[in-house]
PDB file of N, CA and C in Angstrom:
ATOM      1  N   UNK A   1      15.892 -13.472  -4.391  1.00  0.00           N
ATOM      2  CA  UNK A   1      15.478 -12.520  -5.390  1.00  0.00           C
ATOM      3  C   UNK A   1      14.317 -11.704  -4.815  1.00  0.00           C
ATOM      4  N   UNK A   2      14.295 -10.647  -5.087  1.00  0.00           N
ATOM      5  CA  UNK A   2      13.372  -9.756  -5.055  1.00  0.00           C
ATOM      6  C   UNK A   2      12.539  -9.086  -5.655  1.00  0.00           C
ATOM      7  N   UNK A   3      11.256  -8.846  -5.585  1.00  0.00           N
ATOM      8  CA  UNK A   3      10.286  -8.260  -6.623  1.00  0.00           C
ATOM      9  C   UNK A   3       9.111  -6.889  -5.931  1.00  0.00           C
ATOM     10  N   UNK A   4       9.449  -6.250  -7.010  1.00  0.00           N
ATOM     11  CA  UNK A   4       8.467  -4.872  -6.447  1.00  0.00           C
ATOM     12  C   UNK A   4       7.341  -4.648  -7.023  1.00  0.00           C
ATOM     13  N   UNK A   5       6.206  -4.379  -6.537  1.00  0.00           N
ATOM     14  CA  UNK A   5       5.032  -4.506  -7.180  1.00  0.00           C
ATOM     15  C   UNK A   5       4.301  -2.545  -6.335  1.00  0.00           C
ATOM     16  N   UNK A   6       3.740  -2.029  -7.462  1.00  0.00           N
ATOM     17  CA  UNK A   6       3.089  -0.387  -6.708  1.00  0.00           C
ATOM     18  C   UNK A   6       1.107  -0.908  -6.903  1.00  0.00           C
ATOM     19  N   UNK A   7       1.115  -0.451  -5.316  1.00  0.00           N
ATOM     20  CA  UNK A   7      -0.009  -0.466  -5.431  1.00  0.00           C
ATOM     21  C   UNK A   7      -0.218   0.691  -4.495  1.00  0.00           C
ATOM     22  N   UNK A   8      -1.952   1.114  -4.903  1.00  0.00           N
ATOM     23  CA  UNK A   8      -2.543   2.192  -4.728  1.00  0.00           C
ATOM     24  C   UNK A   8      -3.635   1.933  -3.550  1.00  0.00           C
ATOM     25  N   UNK A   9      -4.017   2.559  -2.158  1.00  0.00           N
ATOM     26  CA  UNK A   9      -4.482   2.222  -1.628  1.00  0.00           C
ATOM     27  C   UNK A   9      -5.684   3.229  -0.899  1.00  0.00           C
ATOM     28  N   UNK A  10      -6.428   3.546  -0.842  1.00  0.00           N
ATOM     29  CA  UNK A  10      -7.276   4.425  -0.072  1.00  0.00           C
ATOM     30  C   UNK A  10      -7.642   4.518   1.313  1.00  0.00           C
ATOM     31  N   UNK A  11      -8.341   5.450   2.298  1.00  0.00           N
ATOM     32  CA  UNK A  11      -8.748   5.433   3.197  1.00  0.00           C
ATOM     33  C   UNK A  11      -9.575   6.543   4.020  1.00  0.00           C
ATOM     34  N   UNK A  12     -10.828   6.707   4.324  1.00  0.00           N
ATOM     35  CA  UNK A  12     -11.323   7.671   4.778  1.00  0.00           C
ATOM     36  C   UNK A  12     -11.010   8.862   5.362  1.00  0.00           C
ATOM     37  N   UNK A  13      -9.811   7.602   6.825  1.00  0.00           N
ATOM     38  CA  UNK A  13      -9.470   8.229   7.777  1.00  0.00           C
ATOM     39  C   UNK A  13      -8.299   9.360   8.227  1.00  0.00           C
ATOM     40  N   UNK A  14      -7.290   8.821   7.641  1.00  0.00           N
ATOM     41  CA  UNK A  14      -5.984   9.354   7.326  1.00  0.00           C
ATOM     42  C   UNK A  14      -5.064   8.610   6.280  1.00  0.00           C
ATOM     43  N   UNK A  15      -4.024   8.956   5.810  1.00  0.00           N
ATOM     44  CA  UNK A  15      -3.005   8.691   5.099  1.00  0.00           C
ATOM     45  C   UNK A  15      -2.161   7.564   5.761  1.00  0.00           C
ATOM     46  N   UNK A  16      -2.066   7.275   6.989  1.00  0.00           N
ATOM     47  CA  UNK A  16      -1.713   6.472   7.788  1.00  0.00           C
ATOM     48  C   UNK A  16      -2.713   5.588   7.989  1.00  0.00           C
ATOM     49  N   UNK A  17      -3.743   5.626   7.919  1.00  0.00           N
ATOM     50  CA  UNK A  17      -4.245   4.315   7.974  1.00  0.00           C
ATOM     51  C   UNK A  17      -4.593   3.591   6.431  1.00  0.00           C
ATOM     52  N   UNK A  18      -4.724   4.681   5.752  1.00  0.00           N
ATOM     53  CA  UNK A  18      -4.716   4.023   4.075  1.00  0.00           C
ATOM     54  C   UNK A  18      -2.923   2.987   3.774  1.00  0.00           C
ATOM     55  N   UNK A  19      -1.886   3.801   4.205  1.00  0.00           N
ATOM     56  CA  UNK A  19      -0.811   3.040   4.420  1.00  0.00           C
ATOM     57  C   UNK A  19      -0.777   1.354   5.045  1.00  0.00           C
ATOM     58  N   UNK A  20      -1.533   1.773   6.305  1.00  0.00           N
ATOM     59  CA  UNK A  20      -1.943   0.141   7.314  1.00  0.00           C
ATOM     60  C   UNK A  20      -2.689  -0.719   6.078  1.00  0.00           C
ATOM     61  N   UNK A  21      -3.949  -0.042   6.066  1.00  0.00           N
ATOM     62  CA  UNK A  21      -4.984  -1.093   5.163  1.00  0.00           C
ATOM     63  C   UNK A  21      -4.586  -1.509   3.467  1.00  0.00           C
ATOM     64  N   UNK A  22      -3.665  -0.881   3.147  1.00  0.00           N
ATOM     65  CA  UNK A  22      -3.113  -1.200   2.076  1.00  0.00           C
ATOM     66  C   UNK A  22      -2.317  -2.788   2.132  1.00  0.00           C
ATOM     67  N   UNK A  23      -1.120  -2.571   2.964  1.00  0.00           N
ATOM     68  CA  UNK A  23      -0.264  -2.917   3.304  1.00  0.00           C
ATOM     69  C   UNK A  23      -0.536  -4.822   3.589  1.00  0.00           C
ATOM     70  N   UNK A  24      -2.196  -4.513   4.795  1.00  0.00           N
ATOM     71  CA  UNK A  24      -2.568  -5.396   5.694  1.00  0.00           C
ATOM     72  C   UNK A  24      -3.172  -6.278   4.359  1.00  0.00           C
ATOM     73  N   UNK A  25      -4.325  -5.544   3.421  1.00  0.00           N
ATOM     74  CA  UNK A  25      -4.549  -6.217   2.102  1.00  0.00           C
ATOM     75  C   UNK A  25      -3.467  -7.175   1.295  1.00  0.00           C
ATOM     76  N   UNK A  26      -2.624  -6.748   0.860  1.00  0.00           N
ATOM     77  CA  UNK A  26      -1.802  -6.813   0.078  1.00  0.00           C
ATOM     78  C   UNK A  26      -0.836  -8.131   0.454  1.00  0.00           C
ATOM     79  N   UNK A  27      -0.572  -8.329   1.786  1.00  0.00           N
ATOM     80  CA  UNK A  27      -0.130  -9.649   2.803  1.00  0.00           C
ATOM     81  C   UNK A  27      -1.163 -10.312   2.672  1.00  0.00           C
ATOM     82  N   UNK A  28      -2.580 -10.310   1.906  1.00  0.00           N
ATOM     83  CA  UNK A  28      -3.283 -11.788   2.414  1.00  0.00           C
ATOM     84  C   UNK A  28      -3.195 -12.216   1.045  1.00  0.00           C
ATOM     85  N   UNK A  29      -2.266 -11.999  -0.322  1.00  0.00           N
ATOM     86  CA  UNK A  29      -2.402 -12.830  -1.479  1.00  0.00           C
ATOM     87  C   UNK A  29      -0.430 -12.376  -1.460  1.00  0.00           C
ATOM     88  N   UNK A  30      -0.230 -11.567  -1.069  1.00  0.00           N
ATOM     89  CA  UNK A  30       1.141 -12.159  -0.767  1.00  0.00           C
ATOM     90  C   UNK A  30       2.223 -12.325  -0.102  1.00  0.00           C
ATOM     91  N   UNK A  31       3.323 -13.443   0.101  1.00  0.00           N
ATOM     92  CA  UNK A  31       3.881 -13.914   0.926  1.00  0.00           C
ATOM     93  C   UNK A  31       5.049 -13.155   1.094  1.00  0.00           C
ATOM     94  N   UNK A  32       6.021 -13.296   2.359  1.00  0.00           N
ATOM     95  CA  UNK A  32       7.392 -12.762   2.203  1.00  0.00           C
ATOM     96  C   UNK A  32       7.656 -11.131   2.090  1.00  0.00           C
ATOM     97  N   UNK A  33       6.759 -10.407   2.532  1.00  0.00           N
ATOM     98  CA  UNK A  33       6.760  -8.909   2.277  1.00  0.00           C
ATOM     99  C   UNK A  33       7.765  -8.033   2.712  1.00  0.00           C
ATOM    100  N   UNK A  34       8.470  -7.047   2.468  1.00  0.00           N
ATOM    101  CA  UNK A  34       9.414  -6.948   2.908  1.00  0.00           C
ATOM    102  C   UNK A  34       9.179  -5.365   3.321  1.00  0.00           C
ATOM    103  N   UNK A  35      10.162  -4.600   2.593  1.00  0.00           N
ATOM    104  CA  UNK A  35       9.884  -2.989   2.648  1.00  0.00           C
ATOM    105  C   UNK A  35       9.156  -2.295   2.009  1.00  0.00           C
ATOM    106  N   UNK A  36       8.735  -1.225   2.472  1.00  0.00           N
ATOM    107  CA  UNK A  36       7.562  -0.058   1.727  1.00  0.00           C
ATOM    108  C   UNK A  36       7.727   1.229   1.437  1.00  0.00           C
ATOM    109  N   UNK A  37       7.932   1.648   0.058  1.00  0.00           N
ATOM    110  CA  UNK A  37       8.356   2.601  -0.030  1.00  0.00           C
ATOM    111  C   UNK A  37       7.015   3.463  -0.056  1.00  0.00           C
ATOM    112  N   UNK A  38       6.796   4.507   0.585  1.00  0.00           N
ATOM    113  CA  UNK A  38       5.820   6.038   0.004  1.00  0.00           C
ATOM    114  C   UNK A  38       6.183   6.024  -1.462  1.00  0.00           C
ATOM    115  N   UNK A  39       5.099   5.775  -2.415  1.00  0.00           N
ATOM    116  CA  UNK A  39       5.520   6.959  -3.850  1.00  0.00           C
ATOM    117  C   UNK A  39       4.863   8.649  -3.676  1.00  0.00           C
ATOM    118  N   UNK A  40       3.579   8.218  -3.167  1.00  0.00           N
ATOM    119  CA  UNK A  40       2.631   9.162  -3.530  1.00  0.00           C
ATOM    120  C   UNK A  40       2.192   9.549  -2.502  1.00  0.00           C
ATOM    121  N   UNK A  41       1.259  10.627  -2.292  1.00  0.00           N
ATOM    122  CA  UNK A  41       0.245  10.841  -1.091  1.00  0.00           C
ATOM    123  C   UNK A  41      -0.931  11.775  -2.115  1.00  0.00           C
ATOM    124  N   UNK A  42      -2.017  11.732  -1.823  1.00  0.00           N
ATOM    125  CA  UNK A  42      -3.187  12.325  -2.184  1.00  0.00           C
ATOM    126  C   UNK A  42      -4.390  12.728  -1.437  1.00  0.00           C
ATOM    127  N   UNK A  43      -5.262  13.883  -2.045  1.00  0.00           N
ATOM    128  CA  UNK A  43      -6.548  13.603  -1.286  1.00  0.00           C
ATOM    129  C   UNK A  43      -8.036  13.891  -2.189  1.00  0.00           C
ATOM    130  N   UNK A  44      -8.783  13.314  -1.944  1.00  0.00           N
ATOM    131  CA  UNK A  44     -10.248  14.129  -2.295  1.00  0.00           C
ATOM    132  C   UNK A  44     -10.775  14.707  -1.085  1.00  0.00           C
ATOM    133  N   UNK A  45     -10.784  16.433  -1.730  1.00  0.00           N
ATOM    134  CA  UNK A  45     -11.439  16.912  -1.251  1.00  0.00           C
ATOM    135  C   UNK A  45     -13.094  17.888  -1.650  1.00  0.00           C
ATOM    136  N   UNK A  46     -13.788  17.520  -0.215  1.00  0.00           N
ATOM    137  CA  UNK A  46     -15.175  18.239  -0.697  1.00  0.00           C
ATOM    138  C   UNK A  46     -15.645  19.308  -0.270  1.00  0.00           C
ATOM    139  N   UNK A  47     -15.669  20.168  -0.073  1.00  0.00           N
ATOM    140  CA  UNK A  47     -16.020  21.452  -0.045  1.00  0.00           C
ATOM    141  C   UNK A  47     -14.569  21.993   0.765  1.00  0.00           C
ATOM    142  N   UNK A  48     -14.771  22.343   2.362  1.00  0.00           N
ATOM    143  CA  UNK A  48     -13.578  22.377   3.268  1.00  0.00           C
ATOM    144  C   UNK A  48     -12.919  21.336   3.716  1.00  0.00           C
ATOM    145  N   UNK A  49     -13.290  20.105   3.672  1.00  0.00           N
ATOM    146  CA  UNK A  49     -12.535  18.687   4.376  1.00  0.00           C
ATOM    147  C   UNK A  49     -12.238  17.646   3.062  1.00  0.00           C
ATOM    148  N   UNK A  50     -11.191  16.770   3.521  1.00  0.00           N
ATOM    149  CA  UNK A  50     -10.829  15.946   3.004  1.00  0.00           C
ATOM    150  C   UNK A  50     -11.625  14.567   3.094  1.00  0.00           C
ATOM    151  N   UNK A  51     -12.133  14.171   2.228  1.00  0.00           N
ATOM    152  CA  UNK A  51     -12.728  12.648   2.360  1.00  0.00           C
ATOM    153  C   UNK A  51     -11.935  11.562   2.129  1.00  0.00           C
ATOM    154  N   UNK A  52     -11.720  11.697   1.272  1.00  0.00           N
ATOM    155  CA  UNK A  52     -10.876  10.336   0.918  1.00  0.00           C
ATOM    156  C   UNK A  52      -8.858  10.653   0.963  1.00  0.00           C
ATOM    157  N   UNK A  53      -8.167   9.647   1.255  1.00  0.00           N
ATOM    158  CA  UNK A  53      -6.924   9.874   1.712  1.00  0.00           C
ATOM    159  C   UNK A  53      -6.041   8.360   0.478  1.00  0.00           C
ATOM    160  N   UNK A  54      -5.432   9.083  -0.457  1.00  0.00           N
ATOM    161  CA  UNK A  54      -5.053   8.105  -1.391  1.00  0.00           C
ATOM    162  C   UNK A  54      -3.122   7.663  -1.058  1.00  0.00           C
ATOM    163  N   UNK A  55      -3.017   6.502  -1.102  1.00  0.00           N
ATOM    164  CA  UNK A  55      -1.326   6.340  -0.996  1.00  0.00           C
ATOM    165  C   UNK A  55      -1.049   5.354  -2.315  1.00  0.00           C
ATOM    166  N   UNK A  56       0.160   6.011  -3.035  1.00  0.00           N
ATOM    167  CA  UNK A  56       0.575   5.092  -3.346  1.00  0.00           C
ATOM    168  C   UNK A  56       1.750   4.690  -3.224  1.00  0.00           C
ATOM    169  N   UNK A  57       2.162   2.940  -2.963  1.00  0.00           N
ATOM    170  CA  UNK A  57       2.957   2.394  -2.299  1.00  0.00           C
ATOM    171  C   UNK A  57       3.654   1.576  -3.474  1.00  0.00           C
ATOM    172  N   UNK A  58       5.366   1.591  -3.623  1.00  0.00           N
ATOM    173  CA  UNK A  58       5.832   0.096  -3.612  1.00  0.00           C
ATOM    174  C   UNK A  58       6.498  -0.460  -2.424  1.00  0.00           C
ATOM    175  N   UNK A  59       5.706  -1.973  -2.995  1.00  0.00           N
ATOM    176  CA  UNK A  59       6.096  -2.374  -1.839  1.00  0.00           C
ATOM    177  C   UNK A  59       6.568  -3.611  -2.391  1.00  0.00           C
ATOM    178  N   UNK A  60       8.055  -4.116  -1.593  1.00  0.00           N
ATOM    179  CA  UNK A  60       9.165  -5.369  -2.185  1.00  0.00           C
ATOM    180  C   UNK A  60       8.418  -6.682  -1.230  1.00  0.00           C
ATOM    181  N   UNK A  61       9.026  -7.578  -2.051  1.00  0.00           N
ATOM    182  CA  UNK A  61       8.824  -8.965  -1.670  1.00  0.00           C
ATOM    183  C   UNK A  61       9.773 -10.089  -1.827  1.00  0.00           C
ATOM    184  N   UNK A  62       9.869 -11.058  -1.160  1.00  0.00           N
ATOM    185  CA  UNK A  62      10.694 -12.243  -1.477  1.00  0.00           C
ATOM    186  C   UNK A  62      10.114 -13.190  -3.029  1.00  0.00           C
ATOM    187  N   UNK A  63      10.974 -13.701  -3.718  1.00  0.00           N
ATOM    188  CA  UNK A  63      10.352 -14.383  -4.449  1.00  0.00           C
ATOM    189  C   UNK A  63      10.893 -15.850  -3.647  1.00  0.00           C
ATOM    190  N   UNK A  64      10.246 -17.284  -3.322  1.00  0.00           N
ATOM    191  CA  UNK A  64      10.344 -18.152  -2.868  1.00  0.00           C
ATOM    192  C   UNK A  64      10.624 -19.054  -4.520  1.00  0.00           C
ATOM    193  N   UNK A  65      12.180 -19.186  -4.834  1.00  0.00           N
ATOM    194  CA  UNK A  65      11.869 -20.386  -6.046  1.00  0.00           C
ATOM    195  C   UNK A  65      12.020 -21.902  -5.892  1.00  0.00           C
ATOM    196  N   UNK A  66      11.899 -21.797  -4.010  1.00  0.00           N
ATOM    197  CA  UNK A  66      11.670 -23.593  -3.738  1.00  0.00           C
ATOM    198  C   UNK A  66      10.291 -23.843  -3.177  1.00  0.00           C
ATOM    199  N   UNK A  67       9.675 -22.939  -3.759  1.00  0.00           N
ATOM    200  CA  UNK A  67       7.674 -23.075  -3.293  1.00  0.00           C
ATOM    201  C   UNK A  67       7.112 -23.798  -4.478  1.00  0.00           C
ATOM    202  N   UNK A  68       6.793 -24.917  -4.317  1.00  0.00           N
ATOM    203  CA  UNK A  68       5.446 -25.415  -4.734  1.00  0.00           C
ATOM    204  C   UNK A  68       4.236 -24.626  -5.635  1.00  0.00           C
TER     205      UNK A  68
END
């Protein structure tokens, strides 16, 4: 079985690394991760540059129903 959960992730640097650090988060409370869909892409911007780089992601998982 499978389960999809959207989460929202930020990053200074680029959109690609808000993708990584999302992703890399999201594997340390859960197990079995599977595929990632793009929903979203965003940005804050401040005057001429972009600061902040927003993604939002679903992303699928295994459900384990012989886990403890």
């Amino acid at each position: 079985m499978e389960k999809h959960i959207t989460v929202t992730g930020s990053s200074t640097v680029s959109w690609k690394d808000a993708i990584v650090q999302t992703i890399a988060e999201a594997s340390k409370t859960i197990d079995y991760l599977g595929d990632v869909k793009i929903l979203d892409q965003r940005a804050k911007v401040s005057g001429k540059k972009i600061t902040e780089y927003f993604v939002d992601l679903d992303i699928s998982f295994t459900i384990d129903r012989d886990r403890d």
